[in-house]
ModelCIF file with pLDDT and N, C-alpha, C, O atoms, coordinates in Angstrom:
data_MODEL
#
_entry.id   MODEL 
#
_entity.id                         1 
_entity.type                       polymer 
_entity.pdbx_number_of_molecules   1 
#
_entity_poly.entity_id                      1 
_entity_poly.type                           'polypeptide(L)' 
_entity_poly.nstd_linkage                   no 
_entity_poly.nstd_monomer                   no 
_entity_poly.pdbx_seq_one_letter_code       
;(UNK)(UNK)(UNK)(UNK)(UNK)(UNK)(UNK)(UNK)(UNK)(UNK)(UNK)(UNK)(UNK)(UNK)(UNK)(UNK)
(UNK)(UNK)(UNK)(UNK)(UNK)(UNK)(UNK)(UNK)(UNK)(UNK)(UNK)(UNK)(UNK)(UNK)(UNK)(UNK)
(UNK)(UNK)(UNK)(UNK)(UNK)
;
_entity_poly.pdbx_seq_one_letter_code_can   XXXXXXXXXXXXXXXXXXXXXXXXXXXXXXXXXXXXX 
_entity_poly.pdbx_strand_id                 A 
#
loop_
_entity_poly_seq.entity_id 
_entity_poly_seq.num 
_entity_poly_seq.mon_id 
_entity_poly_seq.hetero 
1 1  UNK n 
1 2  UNK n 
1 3  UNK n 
1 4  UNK n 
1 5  UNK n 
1 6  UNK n 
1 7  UNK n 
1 8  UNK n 
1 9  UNK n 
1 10 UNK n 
1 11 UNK n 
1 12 UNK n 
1 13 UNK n 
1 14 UNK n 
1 15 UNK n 
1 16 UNK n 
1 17 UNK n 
1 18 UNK n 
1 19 UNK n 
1 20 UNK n 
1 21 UNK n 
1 22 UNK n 
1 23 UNK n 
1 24 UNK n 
1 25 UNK n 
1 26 UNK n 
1 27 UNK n 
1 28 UNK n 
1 29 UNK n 
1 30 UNK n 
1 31 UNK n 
1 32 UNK n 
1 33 UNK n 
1 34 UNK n 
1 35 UNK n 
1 36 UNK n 
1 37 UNK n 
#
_struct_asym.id          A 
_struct_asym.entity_id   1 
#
loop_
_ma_qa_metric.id 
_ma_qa_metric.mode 
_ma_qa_metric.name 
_ma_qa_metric.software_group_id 
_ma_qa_metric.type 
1 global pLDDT . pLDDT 
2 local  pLDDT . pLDDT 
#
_ma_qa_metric_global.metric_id      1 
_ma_qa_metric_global.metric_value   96.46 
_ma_qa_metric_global.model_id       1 
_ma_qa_metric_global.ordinal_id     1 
#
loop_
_ma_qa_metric_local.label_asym_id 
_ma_qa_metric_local.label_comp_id 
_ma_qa_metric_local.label_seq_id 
_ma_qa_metric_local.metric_id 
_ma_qa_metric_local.metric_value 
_ma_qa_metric_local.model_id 
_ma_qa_metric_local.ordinal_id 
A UNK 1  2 90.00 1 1  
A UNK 2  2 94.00 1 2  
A UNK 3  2 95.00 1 3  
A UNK 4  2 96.00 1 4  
A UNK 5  2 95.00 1 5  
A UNK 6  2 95.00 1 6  
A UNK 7  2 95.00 1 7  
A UNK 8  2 97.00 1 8  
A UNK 9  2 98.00 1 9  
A UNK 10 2 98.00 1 10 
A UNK 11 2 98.00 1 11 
A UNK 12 2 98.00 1 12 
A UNK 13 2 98.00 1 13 
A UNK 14 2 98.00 1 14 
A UNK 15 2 98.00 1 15 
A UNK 16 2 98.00 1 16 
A UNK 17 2 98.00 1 17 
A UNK 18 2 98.00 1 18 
A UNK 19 2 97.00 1 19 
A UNK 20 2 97.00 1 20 
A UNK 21 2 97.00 1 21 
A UNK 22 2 96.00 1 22 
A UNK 23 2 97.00 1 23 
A UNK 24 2 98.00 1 24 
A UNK 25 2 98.00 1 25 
A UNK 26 2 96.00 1 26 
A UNK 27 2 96.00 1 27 
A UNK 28 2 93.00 1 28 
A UNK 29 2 94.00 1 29 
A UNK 30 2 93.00 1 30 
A UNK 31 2 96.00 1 31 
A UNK 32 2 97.00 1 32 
A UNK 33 2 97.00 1 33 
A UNK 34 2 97.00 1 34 
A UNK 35 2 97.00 1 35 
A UNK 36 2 98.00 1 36 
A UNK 37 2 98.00 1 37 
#
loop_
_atom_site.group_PDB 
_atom_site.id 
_atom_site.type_symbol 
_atom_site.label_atom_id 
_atom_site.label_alt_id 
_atom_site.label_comp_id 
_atom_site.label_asym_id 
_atom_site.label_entity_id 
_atom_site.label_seq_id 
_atom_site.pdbx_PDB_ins_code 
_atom_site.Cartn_x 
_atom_site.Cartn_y 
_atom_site.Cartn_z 
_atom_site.occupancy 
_atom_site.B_iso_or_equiv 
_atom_site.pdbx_formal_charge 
_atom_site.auth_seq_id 
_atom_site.auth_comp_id 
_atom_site.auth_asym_id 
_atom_site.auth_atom_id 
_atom_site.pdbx_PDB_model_num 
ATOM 1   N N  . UNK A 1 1  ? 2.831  -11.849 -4.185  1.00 90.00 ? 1  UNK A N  1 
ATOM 2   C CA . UNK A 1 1  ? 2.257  -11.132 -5.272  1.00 90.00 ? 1  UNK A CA 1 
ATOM 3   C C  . UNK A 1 1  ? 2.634  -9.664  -5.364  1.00 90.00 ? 1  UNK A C  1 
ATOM 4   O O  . UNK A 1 1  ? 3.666  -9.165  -4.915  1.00 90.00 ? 1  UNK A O  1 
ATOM 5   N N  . UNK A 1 2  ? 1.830  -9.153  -5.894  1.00 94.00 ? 2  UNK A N  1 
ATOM 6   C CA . UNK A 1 2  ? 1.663  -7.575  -5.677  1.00 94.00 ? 2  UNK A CA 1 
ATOM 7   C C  . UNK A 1 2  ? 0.681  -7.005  -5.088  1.00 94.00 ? 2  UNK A C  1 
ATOM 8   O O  . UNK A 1 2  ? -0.470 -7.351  -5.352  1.00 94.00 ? 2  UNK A O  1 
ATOM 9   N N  . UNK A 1 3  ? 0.861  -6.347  -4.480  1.00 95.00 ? 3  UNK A N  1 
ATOM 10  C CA . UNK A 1 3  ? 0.096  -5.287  -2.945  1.00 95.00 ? 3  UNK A CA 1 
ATOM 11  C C  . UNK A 1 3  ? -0.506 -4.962  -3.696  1.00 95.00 ? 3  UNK A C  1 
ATOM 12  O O  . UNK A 1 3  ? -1.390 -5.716  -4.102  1.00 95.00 ? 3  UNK A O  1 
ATOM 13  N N  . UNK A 1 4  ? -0.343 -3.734  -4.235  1.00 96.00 ? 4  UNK A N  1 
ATOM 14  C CA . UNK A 1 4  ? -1.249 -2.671  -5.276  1.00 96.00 ? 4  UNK A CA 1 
ATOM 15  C C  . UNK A 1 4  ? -2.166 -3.125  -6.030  1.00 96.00 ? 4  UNK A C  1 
ATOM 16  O O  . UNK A 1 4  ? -3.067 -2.378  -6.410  1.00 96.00 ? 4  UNK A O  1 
ATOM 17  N N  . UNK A 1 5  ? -2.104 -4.675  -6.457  1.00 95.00 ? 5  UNK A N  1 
ATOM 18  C CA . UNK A 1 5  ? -3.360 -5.449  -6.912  1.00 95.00 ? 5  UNK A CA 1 
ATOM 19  C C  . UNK A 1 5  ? -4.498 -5.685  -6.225  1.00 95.00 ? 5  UNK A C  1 
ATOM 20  O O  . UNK A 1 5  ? -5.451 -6.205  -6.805  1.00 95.00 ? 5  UNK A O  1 
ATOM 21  N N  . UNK A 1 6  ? -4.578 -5.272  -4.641  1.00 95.00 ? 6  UNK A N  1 
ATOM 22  C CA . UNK A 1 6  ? -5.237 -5.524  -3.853  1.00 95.00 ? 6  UNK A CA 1 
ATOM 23  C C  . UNK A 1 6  ? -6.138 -4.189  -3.633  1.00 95.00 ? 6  UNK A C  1 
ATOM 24  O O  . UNK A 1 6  ? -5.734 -3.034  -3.501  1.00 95.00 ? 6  UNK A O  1 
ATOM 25  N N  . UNK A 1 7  ? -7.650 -4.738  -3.630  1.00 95.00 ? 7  UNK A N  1 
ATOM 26  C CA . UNK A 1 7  ? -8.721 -3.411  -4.033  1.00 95.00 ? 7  UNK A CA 1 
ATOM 27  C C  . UNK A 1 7  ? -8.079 -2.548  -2.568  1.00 95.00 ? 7  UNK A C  1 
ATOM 28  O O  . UNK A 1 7  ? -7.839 -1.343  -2.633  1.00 95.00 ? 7  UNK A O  1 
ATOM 29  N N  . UNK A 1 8  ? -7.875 -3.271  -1.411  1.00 97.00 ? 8  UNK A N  1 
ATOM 30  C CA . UNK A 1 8  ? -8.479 -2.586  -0.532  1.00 97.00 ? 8  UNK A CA 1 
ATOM 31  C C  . UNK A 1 8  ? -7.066 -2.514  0.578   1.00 97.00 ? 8  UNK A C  1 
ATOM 32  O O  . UNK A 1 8  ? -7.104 -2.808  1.772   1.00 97.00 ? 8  UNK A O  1 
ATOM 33  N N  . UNK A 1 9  ? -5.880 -2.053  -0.177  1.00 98.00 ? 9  UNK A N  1 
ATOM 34  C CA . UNK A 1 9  ? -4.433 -2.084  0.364   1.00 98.00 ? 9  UNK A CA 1 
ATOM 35  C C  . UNK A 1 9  ? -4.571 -0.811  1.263   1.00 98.00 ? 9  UNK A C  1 
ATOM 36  O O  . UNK A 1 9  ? -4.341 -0.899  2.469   1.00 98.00 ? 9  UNK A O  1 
ATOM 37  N N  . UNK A 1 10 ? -4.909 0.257   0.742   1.00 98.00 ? 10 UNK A N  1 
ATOM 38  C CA . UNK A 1 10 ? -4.653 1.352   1.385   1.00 98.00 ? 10 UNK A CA 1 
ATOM 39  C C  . UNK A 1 10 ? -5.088 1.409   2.436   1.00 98.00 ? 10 UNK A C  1 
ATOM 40  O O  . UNK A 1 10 ? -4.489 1.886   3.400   1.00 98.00 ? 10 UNK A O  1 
ATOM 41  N N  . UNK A 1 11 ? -6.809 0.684   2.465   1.00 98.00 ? 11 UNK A N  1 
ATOM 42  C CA . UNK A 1 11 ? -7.679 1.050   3.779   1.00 98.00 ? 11 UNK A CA 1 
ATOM 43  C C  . UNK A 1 11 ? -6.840 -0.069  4.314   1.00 98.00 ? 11 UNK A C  1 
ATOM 44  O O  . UNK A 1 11 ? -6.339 0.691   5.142   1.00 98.00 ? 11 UNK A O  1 
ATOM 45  N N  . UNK A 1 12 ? -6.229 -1.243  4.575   1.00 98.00 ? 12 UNK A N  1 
ATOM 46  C CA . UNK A 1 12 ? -5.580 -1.594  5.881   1.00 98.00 ? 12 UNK A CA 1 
ATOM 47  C C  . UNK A 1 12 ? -4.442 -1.227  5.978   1.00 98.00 ? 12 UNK A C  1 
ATOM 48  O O  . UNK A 1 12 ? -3.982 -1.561  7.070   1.00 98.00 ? 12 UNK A O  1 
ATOM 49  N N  . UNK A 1 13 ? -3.617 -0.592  5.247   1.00 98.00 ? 13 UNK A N  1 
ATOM 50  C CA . UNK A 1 13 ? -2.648 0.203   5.158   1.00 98.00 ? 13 UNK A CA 1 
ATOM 51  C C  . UNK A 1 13 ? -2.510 1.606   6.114   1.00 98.00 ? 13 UNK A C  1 
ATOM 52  O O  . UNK A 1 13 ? -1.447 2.119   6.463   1.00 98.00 ? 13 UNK A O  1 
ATOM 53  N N  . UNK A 1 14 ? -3.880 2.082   6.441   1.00 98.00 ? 14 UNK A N  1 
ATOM 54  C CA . UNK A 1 14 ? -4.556 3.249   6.859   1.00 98.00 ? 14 UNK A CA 1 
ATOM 55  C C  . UNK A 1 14 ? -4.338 2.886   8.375   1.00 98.00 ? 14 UNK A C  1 
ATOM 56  O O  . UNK A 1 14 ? -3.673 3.454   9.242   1.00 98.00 ? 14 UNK A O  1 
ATOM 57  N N  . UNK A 1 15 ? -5.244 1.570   8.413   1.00 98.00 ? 15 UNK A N  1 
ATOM 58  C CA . UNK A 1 15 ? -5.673 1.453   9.843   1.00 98.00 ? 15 UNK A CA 1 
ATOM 59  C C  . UNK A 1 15 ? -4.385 0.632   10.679  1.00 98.00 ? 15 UNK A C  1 
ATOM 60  O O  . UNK A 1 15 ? -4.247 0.525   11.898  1.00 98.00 ? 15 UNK A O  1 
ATOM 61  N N  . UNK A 1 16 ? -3.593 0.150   9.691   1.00 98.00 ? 16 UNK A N  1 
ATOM 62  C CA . UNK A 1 16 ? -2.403 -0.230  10.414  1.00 98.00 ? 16 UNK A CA 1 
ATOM 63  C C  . UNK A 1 16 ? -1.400 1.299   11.189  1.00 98.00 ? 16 UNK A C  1 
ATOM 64  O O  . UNK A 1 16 ? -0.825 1.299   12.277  1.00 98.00 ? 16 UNK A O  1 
ATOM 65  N N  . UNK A 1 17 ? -1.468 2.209   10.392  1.00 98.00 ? 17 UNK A N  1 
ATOM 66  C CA . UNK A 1 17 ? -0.990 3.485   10.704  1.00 98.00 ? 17 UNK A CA 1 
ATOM 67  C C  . UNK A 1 17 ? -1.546 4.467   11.882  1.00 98.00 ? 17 UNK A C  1 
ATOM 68  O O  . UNK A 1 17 ? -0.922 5.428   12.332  1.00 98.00 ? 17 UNK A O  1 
ATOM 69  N N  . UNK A 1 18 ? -2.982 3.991   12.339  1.00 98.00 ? 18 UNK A N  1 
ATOM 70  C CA . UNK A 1 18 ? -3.873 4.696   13.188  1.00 98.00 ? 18 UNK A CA 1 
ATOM 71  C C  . UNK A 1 18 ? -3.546 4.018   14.115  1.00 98.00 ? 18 UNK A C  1 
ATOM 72  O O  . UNK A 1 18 ? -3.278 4.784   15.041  1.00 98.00 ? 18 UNK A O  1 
ATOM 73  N N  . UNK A 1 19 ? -3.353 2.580   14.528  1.00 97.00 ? 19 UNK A N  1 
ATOM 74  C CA . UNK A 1 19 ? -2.920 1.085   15.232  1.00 97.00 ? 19 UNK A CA 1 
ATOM 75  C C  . UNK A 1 19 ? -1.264 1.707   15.873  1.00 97.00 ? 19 UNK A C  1 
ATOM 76  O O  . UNK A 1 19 ? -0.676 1.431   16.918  1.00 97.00 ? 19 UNK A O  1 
ATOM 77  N N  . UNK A 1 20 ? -0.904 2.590   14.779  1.00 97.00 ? 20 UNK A N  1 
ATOM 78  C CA . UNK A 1 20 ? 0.765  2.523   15.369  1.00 97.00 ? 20 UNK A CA 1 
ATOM 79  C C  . UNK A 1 20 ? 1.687  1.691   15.216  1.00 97.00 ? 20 UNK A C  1 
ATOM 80  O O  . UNK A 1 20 ? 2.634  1.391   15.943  1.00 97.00 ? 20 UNK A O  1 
ATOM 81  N N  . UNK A 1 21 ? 1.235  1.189   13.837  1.00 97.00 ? 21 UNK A N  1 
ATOM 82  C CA . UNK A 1 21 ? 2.146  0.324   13.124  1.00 97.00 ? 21 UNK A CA 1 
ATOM 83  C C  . UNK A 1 21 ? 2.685  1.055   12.321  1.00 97.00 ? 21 UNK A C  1 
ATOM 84  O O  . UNK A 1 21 ? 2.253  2.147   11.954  1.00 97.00 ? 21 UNK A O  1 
ATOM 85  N N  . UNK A 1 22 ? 3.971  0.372   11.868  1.00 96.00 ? 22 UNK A N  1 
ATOM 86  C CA . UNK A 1 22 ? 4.982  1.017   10.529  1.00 96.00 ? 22 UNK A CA 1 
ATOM 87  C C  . UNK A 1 22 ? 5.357  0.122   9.239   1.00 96.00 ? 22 UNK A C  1 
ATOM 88  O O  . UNK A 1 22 ? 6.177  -0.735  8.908   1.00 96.00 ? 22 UNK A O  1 
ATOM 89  N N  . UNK A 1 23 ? 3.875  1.090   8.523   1.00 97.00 ? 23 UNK A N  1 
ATOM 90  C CA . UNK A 1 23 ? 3.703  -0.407  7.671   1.00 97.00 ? 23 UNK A CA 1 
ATOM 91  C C  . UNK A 1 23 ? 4.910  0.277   6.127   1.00 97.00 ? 23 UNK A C  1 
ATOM 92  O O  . UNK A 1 23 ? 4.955  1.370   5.562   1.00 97.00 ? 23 UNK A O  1 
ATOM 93  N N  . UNK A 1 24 ? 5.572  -0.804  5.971   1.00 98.00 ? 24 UNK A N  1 
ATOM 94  C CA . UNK A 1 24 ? 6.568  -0.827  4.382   1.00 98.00 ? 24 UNK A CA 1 
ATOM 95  C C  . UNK A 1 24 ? 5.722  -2.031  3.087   1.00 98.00 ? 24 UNK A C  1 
ATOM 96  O O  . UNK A 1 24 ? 5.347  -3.202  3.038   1.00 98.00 ? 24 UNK A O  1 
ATOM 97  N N  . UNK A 1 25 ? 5.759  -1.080  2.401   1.00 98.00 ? 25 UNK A N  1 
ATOM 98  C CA . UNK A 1 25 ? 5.432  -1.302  0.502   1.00 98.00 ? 25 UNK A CA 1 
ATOM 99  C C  . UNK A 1 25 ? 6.661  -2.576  0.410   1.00 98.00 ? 25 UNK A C  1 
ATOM 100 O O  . UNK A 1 25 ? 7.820  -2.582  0.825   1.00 98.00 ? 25 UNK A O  1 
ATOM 101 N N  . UNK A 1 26 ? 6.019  -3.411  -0.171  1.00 96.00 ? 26 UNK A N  1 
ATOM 102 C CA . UNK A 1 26 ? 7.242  -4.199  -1.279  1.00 96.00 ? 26 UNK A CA 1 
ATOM 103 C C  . UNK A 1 26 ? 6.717  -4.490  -2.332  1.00 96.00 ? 26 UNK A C  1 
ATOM 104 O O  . UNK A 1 26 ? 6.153  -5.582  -2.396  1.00 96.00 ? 26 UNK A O  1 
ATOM 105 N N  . UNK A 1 27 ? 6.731  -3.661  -3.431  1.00 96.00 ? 27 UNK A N  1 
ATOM 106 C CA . UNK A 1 27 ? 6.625  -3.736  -4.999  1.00 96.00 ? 27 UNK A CA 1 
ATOM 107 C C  . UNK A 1 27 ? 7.251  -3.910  -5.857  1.00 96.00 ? 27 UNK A C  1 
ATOM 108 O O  . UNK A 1 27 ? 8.396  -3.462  -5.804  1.00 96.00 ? 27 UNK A O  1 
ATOM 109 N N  . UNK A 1 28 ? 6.862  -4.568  -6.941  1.00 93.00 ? 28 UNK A N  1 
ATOM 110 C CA . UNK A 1 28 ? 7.475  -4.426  -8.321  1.00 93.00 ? 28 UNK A CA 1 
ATOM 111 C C  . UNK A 1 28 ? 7.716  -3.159  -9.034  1.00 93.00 ? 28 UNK A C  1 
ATOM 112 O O  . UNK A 1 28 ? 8.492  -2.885  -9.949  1.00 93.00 ? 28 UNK A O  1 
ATOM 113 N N  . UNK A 1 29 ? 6.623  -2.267  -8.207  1.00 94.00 ? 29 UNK A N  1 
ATOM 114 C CA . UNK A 1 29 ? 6.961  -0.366  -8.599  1.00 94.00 ? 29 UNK A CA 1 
ATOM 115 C C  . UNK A 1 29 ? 6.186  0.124   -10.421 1.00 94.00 ? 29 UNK A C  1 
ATOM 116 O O  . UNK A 1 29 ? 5.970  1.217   -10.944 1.00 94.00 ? 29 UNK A O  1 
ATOM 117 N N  . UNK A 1 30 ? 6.013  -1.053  -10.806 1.00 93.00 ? 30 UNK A N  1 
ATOM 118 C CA . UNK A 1 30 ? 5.507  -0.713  -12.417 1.00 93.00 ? 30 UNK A CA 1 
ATOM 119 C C  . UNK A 1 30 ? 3.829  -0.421  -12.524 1.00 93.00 ? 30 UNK A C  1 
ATOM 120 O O  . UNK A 1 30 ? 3.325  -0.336  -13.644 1.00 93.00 ? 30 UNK A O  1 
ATOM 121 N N  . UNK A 1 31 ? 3.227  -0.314  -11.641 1.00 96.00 ? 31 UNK A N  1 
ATOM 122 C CA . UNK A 1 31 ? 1.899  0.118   -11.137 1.00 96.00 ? 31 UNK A CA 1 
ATOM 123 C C  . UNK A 1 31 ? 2.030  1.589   -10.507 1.00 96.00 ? 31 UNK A C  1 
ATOM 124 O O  . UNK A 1 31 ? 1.044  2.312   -10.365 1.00 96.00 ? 31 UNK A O  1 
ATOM 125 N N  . UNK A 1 32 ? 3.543  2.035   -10.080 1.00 97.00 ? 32 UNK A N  1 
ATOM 126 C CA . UNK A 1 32 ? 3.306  3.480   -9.513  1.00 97.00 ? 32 UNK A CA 1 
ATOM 127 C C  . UNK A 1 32 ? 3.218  4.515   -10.404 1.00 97.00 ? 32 UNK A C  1 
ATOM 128 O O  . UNK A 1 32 ? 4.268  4.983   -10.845 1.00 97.00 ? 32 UNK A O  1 
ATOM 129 N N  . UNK A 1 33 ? 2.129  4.977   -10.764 1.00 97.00 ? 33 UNK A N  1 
ATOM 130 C CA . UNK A 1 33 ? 2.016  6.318   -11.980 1.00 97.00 ? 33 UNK A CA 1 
ATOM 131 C C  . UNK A 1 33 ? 2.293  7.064   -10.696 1.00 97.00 ? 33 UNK A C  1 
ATOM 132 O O  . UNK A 1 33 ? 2.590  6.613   -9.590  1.00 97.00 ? 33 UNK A O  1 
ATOM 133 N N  . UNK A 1 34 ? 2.046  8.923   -11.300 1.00 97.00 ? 34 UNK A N  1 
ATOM 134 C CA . UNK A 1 34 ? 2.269  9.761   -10.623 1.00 97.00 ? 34 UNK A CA 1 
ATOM 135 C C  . UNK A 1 34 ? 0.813  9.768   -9.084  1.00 97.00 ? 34 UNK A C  1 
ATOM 136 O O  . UNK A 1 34 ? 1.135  9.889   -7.902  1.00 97.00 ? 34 UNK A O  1 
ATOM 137 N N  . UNK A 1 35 ? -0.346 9.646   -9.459  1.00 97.00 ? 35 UNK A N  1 
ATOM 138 C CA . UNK A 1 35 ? -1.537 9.544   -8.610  1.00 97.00 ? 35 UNK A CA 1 
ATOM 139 C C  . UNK A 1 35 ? -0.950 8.178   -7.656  1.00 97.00 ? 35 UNK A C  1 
ATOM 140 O O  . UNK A 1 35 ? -0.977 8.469   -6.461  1.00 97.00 ? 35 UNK A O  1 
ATOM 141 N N  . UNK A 1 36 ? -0.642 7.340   -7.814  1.00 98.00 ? 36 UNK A N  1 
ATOM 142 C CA . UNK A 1 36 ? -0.268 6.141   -6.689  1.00 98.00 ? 36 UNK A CA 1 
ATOM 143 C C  . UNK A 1 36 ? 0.816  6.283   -6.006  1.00 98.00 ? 36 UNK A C  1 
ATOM 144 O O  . UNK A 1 36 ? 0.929  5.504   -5.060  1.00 98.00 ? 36 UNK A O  1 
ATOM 145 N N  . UNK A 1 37 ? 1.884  7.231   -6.222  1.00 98.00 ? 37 UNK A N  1 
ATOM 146 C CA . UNK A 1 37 ? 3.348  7.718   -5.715  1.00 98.00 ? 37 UNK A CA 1 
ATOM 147 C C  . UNK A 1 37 ? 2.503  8.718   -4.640  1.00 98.00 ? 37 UNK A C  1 
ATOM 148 O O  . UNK A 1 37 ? 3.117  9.450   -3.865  1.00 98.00 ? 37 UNK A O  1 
#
């Protein structure tokens, strides 16, 4: 699907990053306005 459809991407997005993971986006990109970039 698409990530960014997902309410709550960022917060495990977050905690994957605190974890010391290296988390990568794969989008369609037509959801990135300037506030989501």
């Amino acid at each position: 699907g698409e990530p960014l459809m997902r309410t709550d991407l960022f917060e495990l997005a977050a905690y994957a990053v605190s974890k010391g993971l290296r988390p990568v986006l794969s989008t369609n990109g037509t959801l990135i306005d300037e506030r989501m970039a």
